[in-house]
N, C-alpha and C. Protein backbone atom coordinates (compact mmCIF):
# COMPACT_ATOMS: atom_id res chain seq x y z
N UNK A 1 6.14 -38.73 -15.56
CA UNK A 1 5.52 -37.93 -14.52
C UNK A 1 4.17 -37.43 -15.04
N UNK A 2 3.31 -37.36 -14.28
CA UNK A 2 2.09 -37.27 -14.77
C UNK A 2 2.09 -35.80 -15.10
N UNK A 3 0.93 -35.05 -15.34
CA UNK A 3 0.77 -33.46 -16.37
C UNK A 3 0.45 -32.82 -14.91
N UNK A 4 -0.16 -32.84 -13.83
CA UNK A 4 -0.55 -32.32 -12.60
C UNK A 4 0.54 -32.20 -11.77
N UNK A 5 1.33 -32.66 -11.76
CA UNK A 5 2.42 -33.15 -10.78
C UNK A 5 4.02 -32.40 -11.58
N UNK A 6 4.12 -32.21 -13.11
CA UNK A 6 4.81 -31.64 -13.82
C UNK A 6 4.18 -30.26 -13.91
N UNK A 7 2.96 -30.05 -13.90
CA UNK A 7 3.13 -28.62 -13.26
C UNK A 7 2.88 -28.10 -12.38
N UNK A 8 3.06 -28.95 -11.26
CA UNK A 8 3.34 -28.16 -9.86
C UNK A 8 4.90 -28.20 -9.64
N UNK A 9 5.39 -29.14 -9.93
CA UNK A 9 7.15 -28.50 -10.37
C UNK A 9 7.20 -27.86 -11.07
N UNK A 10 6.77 -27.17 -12.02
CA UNK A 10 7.35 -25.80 -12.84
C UNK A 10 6.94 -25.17 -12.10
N UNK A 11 5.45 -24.93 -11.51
CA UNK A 11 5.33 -23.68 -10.68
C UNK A 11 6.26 -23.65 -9.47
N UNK A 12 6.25 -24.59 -8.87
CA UNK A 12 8.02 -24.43 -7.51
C UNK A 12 9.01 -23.95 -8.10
N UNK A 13 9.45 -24.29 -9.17
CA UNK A 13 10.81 -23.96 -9.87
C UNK A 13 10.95 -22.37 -10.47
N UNK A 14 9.43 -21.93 -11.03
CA UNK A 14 9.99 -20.82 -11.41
C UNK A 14 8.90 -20.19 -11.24
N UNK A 15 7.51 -19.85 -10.47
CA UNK A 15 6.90 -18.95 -10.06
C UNK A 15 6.95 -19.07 -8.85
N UNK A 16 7.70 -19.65 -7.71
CA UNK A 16 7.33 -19.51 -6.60
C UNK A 16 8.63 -18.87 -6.06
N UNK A 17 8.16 -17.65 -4.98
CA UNK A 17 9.67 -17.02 -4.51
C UNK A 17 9.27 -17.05 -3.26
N UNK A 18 10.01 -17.56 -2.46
CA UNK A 18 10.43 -17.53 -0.98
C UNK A 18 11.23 -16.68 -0.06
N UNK A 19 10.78 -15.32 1.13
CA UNK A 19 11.66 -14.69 1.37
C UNK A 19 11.88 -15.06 2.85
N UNK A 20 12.96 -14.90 4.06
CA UNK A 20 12.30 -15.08 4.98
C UNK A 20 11.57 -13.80 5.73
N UNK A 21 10.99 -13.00 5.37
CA UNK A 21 10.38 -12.09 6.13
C UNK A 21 9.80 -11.36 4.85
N UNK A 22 8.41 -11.06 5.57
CA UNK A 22 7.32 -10.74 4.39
C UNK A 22 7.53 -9.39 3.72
N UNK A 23 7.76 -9.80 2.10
CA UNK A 23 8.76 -8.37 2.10
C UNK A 23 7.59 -8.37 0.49
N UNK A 24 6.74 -9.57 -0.17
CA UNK A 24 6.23 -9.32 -1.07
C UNK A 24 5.04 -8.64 -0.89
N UNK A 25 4.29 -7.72 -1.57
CA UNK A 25 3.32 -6.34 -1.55
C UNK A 25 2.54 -7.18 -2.65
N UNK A 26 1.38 -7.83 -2.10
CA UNK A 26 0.13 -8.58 -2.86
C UNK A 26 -0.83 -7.63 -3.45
N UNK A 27 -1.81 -7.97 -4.32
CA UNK A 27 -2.56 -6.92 -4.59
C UNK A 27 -3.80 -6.16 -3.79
N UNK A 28 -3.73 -7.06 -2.59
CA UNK A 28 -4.84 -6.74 -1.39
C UNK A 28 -3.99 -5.64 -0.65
N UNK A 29 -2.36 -5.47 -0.84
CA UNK A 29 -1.60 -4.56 -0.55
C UNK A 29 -0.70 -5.21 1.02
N UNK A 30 -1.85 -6.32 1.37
CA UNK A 30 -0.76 -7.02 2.31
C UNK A 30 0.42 -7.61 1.84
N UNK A 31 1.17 -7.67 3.32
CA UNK A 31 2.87 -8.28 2.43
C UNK A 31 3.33 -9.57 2.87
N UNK A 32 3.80 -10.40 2.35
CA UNK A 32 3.95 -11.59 2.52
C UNK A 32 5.06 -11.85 2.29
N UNK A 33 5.66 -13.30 3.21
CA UNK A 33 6.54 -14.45 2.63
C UNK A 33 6.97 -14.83 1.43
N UNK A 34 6.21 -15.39 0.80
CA UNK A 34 5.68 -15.46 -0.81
C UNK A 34 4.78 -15.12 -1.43
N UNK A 35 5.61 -15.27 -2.91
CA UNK A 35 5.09 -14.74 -3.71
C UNK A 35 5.11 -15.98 -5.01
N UNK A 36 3.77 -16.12 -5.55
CA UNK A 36 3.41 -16.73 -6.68
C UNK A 36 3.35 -16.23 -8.36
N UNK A 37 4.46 -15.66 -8.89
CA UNK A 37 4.33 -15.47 -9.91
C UNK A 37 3.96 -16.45 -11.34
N UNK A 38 2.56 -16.48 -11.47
CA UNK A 38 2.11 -17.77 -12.55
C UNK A 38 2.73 -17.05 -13.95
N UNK A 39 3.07 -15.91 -14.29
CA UNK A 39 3.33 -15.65 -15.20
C UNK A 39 4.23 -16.29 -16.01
N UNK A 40 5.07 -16.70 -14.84
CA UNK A 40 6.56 -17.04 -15.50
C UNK A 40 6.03 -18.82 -15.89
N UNK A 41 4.96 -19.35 -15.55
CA UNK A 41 4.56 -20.43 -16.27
C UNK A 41 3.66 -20.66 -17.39
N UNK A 42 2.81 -19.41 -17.02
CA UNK A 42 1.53 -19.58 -18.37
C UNK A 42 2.26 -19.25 -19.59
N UNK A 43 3.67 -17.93 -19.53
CA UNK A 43 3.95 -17.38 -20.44
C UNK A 43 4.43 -18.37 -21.08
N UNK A 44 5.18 -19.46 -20.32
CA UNK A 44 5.89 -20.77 -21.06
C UNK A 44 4.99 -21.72 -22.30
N UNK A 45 5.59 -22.12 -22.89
CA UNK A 45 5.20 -23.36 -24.14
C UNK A 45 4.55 -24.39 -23.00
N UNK A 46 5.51 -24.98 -22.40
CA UNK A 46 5.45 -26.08 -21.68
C UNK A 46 4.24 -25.76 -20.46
N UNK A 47 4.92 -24.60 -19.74
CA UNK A 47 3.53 -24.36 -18.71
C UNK A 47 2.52 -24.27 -19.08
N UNK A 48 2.16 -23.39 -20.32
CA UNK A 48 0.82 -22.78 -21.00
C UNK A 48 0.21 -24.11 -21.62
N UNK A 49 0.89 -25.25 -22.10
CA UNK A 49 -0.14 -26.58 -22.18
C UNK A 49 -0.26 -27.22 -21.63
N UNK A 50 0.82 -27.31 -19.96
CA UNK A 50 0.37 -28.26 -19.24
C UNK A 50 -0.80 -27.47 -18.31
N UNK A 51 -0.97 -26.14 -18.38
CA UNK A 51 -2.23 -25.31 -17.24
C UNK A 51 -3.53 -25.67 -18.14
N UNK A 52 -3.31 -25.54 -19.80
CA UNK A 52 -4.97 -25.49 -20.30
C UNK A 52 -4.93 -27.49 -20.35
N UNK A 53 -4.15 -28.32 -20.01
CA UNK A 53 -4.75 -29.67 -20.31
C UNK A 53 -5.10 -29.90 -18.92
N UNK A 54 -4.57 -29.90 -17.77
CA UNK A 54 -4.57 -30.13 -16.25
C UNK A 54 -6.16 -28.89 -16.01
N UNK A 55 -5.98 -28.35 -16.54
CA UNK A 55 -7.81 -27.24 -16.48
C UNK A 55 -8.41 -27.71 -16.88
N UNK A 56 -8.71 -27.94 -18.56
CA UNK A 56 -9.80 -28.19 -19.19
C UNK A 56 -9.81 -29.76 -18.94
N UNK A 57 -8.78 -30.74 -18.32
CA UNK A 57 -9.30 -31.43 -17.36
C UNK A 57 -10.72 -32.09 -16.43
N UNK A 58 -10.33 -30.57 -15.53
CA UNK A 58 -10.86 -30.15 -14.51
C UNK A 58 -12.06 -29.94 -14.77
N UNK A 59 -12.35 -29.22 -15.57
CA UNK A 59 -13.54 -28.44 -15.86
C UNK A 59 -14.37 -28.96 -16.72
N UNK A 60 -13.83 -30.02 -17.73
CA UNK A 60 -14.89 -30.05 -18.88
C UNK A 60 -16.33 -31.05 -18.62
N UNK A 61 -16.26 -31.42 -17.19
CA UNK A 61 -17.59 -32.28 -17.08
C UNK A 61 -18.81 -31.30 -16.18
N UNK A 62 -18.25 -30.05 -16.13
CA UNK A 62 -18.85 -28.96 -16.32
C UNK A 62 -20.18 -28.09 -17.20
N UNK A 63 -19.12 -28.88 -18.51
CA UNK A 63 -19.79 -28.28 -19.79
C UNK A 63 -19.93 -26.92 -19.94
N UNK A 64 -18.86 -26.03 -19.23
CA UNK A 64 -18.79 -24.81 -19.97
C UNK A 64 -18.85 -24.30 -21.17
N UNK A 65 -19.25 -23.21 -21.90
CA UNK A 65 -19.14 -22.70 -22.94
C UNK A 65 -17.98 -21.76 -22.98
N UNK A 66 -17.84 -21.32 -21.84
CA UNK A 66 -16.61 -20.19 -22.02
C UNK A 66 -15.74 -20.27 -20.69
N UNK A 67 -14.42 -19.61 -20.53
CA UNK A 67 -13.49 -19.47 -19.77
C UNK A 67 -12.50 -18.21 -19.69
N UNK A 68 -12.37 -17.75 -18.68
CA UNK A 68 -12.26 -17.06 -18.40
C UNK A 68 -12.10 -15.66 -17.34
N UNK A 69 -11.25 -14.58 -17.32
CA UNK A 69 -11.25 -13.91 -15.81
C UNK A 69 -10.58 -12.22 -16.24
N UNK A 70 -10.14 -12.11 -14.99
CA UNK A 70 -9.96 -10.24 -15.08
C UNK A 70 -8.50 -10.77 -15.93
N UNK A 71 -8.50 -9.74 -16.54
CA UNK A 71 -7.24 -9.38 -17.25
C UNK A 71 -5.72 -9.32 -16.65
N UNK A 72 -5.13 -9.66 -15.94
CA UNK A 72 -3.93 -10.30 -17.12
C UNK A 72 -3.64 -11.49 -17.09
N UNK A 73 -4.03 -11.92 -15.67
CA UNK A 73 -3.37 -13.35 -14.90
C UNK A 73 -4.62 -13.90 -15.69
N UNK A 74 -5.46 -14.40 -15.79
CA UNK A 74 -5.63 -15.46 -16.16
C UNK A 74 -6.34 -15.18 -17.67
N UNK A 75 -6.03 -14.29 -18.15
CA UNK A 75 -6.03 -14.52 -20.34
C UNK A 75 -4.70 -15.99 -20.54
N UNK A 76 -3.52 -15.83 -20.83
CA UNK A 76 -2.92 -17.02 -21.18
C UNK A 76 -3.66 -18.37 -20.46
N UNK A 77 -4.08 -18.08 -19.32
CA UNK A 77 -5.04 -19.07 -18.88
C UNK A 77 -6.10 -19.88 -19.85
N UNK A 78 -7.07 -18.95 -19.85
CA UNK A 78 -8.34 -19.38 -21.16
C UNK A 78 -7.94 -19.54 -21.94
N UNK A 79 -6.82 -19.08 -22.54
CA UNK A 79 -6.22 -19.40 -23.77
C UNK A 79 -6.11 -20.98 -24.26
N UNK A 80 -4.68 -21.12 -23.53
CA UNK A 80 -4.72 -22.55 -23.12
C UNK A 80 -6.05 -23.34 -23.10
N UNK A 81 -6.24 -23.04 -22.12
CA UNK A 81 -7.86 -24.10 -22.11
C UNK A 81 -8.48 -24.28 -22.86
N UNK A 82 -8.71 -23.11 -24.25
CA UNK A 82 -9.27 -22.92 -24.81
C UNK A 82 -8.82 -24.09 -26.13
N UNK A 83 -7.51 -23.94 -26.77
CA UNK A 83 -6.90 -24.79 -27.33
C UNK A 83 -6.87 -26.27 -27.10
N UNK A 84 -6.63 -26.43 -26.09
CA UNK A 84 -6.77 -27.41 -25.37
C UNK A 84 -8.03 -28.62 -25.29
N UNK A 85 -9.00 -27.81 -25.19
CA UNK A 85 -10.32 -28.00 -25.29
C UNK A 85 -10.64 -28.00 -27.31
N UNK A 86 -10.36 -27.98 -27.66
CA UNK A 86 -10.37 -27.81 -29.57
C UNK A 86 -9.60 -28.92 -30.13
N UNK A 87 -8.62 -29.20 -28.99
CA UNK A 87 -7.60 -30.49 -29.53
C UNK A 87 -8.80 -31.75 -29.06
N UNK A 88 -9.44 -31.45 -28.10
CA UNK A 88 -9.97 -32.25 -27.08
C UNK A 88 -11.33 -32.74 -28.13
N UNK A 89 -11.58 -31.87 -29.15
CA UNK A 89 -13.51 -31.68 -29.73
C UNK A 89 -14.37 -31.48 -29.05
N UNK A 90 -14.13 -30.45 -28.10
CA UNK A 90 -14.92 -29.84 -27.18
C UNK A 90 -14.51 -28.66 -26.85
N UNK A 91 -14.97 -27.56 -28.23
CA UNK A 91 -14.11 -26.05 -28.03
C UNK A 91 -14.76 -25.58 -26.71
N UNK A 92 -14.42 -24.71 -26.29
CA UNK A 92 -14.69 -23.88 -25.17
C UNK A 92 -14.17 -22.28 -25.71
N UNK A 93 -14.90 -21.53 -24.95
CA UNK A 93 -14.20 -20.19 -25.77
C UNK A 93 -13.69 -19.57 -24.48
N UNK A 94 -12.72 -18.54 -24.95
CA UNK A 94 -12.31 -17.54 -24.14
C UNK A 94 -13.07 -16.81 -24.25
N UNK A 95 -12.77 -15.85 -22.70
CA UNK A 95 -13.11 -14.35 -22.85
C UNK A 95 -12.21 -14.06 -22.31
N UNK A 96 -12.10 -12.30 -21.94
CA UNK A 96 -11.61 -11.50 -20.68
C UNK A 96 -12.11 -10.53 -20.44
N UNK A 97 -11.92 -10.47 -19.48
CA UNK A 97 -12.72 -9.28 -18.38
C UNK A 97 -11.52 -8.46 -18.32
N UNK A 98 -11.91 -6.95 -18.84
CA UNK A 98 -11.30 -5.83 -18.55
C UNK A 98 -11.78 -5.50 -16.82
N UNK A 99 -10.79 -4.15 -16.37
CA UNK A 99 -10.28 -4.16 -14.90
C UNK A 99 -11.81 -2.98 -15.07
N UNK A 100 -11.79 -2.86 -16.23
CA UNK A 100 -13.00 -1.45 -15.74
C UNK A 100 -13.51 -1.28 -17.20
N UNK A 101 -14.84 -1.48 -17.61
CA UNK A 101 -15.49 -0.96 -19.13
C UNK A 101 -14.68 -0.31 -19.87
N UNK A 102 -15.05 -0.91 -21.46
CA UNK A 102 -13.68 0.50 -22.46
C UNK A 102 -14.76 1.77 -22.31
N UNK A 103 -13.67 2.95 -22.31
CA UNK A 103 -14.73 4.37 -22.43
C UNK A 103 -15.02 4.77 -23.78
N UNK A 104 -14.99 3.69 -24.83
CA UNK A 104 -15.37 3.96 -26.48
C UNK A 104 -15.85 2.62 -27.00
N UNK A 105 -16.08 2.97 -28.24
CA UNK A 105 -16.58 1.65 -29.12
C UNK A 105 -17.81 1.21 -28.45
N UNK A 106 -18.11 -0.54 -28.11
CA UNK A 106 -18.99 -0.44 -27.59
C UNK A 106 -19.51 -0.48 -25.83
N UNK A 107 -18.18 0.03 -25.65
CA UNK A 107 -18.70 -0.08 -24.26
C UNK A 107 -18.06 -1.18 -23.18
N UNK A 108 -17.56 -2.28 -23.78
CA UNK A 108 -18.17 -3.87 -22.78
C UNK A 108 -16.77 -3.87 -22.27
N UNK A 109 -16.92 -4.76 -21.21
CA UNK A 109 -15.80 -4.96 -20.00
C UNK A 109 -15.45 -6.59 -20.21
N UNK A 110 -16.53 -6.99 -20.69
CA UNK A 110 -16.18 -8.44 -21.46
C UNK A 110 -15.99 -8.85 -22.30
N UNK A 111 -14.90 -9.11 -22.90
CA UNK A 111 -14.80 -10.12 -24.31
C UNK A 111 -14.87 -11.02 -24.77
N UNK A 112 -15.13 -11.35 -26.15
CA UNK A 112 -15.68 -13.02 -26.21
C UNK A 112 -16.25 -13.10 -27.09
N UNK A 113 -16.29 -14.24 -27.80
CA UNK A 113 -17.64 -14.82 -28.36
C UNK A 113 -18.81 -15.15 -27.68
N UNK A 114 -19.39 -15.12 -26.42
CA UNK A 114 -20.39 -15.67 -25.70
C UNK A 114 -21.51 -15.18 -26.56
N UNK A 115 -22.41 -15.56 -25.44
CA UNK A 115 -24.01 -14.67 -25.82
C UNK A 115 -24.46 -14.76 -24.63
N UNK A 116 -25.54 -14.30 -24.43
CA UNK A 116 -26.59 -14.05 -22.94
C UNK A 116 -26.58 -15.34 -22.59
N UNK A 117 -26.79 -16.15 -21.69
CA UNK A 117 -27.45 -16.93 -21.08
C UNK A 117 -26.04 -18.48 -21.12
N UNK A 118 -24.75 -17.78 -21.58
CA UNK A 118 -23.87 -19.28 -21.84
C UNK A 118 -23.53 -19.13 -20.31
N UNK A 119 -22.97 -20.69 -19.79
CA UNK A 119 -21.87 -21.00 -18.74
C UNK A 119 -20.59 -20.89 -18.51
N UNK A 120 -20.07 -19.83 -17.97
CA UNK A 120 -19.04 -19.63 -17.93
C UNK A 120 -18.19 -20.40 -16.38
N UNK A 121 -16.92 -20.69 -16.64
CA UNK A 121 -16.01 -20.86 -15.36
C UNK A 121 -14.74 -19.31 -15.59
N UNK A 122 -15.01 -18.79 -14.31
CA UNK A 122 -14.29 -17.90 -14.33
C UNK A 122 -12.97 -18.44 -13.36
N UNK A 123 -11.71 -17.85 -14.02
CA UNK A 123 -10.42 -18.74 -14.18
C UNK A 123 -9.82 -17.21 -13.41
N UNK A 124 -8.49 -17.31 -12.48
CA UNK A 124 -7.53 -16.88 -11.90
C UNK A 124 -5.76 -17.47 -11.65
N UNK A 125 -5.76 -16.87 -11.54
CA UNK A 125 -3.93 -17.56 -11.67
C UNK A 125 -4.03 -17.90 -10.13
N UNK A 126 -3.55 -16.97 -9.42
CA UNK A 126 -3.59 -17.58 -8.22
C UNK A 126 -4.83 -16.20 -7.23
N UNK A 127 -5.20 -16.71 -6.32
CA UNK A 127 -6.21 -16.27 -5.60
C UNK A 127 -6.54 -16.27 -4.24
N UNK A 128 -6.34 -15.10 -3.43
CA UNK A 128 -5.98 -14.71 -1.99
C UNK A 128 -7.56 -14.11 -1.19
N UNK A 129 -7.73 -13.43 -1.18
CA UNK A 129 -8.87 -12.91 -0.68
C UNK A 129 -9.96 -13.47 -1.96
N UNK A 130 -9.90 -13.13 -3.37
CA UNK A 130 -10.90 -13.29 -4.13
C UNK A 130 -11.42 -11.95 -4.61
N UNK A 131 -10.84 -10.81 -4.19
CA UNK A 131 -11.28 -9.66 -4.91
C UNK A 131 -11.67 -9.63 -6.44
N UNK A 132 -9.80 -9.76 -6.98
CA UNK A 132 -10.16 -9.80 -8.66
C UNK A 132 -11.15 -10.76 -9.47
N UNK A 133 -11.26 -12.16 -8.83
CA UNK A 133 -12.06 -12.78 -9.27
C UNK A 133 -13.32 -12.44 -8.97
N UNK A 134 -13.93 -12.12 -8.03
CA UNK A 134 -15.29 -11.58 -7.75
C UNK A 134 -15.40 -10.62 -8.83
N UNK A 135 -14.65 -9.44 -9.00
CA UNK A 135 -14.82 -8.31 -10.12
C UNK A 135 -15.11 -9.42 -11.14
N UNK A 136 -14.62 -10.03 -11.66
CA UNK A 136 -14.86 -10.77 -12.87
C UNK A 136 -16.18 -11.67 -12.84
N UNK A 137 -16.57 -12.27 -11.67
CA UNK A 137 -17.75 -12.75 -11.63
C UNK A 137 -18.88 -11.67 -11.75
N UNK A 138 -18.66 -10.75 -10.75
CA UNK A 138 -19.88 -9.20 -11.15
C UNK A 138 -19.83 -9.09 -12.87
N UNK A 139 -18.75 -8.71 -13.38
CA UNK A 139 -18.99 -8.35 -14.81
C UNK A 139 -19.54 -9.59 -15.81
N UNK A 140 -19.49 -10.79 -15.77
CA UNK A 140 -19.82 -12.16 -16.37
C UNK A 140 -21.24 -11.71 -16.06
N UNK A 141 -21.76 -11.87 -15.06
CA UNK A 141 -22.64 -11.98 -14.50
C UNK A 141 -24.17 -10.93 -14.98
N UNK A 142 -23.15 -9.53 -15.11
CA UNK A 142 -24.06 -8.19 -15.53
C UNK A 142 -24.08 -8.36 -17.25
N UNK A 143 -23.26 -9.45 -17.98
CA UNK A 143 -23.33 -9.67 -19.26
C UNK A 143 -24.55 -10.63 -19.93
N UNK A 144 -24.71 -11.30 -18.32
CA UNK A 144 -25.86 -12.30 -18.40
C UNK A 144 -25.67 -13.83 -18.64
N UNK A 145 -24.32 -14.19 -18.15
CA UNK A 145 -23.80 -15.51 -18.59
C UNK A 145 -23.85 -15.92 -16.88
N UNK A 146 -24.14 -17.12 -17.06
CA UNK A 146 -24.47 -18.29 -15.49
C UNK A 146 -22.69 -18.54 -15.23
N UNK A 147 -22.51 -18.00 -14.25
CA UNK A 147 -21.19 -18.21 -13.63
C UNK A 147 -21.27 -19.83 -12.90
N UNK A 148 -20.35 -20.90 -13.46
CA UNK A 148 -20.88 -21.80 -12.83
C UNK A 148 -19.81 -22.13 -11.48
N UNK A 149 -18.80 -21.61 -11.23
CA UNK A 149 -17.51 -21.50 -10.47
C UNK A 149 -16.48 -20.79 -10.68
N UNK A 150 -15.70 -20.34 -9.72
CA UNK A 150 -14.42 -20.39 -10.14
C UNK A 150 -13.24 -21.08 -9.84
N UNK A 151 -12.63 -21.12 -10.62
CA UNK A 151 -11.39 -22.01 -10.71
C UNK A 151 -9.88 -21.07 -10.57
N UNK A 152 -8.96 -21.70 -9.70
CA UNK A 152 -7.81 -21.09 -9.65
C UNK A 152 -6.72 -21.87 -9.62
N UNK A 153 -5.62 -21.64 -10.40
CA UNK A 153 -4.40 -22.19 -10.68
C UNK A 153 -4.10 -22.50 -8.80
N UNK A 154 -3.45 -21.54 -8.25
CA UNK A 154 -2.90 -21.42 -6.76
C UNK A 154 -3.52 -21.12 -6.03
N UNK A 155 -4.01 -21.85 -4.87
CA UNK A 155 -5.26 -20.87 -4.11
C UNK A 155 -4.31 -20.51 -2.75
N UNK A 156 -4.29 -19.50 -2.37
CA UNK A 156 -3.05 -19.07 -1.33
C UNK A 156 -3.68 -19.60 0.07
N UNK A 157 -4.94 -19.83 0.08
CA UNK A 157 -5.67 -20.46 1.42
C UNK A 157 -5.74 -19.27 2.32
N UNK A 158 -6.19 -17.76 1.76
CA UNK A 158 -6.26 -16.86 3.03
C UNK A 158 -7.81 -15.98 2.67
N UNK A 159 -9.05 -17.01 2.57
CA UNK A 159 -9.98 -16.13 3.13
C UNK A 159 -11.06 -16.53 1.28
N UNK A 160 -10.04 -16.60 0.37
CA UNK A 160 -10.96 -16.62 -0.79
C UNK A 160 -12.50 -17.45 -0.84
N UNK A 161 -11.76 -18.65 -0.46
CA UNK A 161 -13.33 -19.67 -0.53
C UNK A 161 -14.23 -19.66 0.13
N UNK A 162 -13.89 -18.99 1.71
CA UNK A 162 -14.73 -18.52 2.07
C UNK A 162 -16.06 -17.58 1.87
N UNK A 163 -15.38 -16.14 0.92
CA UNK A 163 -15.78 -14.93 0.34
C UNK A 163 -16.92 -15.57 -0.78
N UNK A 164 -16.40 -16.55 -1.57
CA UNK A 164 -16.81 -17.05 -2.72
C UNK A 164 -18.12 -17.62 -1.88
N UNK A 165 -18.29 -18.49 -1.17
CA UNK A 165 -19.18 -19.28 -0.58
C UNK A 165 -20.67 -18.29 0.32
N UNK A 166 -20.40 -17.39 0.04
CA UNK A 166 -20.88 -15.98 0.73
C UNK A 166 -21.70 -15.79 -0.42
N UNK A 167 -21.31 -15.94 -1.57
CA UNK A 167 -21.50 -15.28 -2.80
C UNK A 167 -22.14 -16.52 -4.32
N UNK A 168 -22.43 -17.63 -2.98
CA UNK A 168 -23.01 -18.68 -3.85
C UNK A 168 -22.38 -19.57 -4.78
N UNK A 169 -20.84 -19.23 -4.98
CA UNK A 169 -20.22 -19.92 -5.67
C UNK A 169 -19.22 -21.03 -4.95
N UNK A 170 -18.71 -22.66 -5.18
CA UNK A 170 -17.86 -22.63 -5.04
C UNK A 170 -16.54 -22.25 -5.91
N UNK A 171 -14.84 -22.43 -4.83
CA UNK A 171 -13.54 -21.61 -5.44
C UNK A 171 -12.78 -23.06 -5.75
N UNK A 172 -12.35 -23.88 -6.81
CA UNK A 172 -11.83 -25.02 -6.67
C UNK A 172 -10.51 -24.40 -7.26
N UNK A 173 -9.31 -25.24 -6.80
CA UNK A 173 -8.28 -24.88 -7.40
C UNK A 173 -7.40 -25.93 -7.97
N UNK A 174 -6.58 -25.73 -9.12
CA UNK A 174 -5.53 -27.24 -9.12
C UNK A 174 -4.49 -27.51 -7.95
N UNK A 175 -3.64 -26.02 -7.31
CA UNK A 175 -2.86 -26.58 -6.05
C UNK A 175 -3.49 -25.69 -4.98
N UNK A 176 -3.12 -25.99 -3.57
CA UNK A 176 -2.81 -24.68 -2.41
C UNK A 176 -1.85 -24.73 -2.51
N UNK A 177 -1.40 -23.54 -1.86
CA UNK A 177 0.07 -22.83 -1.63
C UNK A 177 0.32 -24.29 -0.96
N UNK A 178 -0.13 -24.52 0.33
CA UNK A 178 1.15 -25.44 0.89
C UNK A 178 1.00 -26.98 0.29
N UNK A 179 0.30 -26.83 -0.88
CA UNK A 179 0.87 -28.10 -1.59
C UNK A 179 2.20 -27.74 -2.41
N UNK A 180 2.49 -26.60 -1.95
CA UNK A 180 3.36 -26.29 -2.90
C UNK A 180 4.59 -26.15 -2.32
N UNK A 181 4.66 -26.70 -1.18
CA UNK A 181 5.72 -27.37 0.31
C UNK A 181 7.06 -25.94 0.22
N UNK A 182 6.46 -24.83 0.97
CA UNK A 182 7.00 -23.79 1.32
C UNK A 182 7.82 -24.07 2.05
């Protein structure tokens, strides 16, 4: 079975929950049908190398320097990719974007090895409106690194790519929800 197709069965099998009446509380605070928990795949051995090889995939004719998004959902993300990309001889680095600046040390909302002026793809687990990822593009962005897209594991298909396209970027993803045959 190919690496794309093996992990869109792990994500059916064990991040995707189905209710019949919308009982899950998203982070836009609307409630839904389903719910996409990527955690329960990135956290995996198996998920966490089939997301950074099926990504850095995706991405590496890109030529990013870095990868990366808001904090929590997509760190094991870059991670992966990141490795992935090192097995590959074509490191890529992580970062992450904190939810809000540290209030000590030096300050930054971004982490990383970068520097001013690298290409970043900013990475999400899965992605509904595009809020959290936008936060993460503003902060990339105020660090001084060329956002060249973002990329999302699950794209739920309610409004994100649109938002993104508003905002000069395109939103590519590896599945939609209803490839993910609800």
């Amino acid at each position: 079975m190919e690496d794309r197709e093996r992990l869109r069965q792990l994500i059916k099998r064990r991040a995707l929950k189905v209710a019949e009446e919308p009982v899950f509380k998203l982070s836009s605070g609307k409630l839904s049908r389903f719910y996409v928990d990527l955690k329960r795949v990135s956290f995996d051995p198996e998920g966490a190398y089939l997301l950074g090889k099926v990504l850095y995939h995706s991405i590496k004719d890109l030529k990013p320097e870095g990868v990366g998004g808001l904090t929590l959902g997509a760190d094991p993300i870059a991670y992966s990719v990141s490795l992935v990309s090192l097995l590959e001889d074509n490191p890529i680095k992580p970062f992450v974007v904190r939810k809000e600046p540290k209030s000590h040390g030096t300050g930054r909302q971004v982490e990383g090895l970068l520097r001013q002026g690298d290409r970043v793809v900013v990475l999400e687990d899965v992605i509904t409106t595009g809020s959290s990822a936008l936060r993460a593009v503003e902060a990339c962005r105020r660090e001084g690194y060329e956002v060249l897209c973002v990329y999302a594991v699950v794209d739920r298909e309610e409004g994100a790519r649109e938002r993104f396209k508003e905002h000069g970027l395109e939103v590519y993803s590896l599945f939609k929800v209803s490839e993910l045959q609800l």
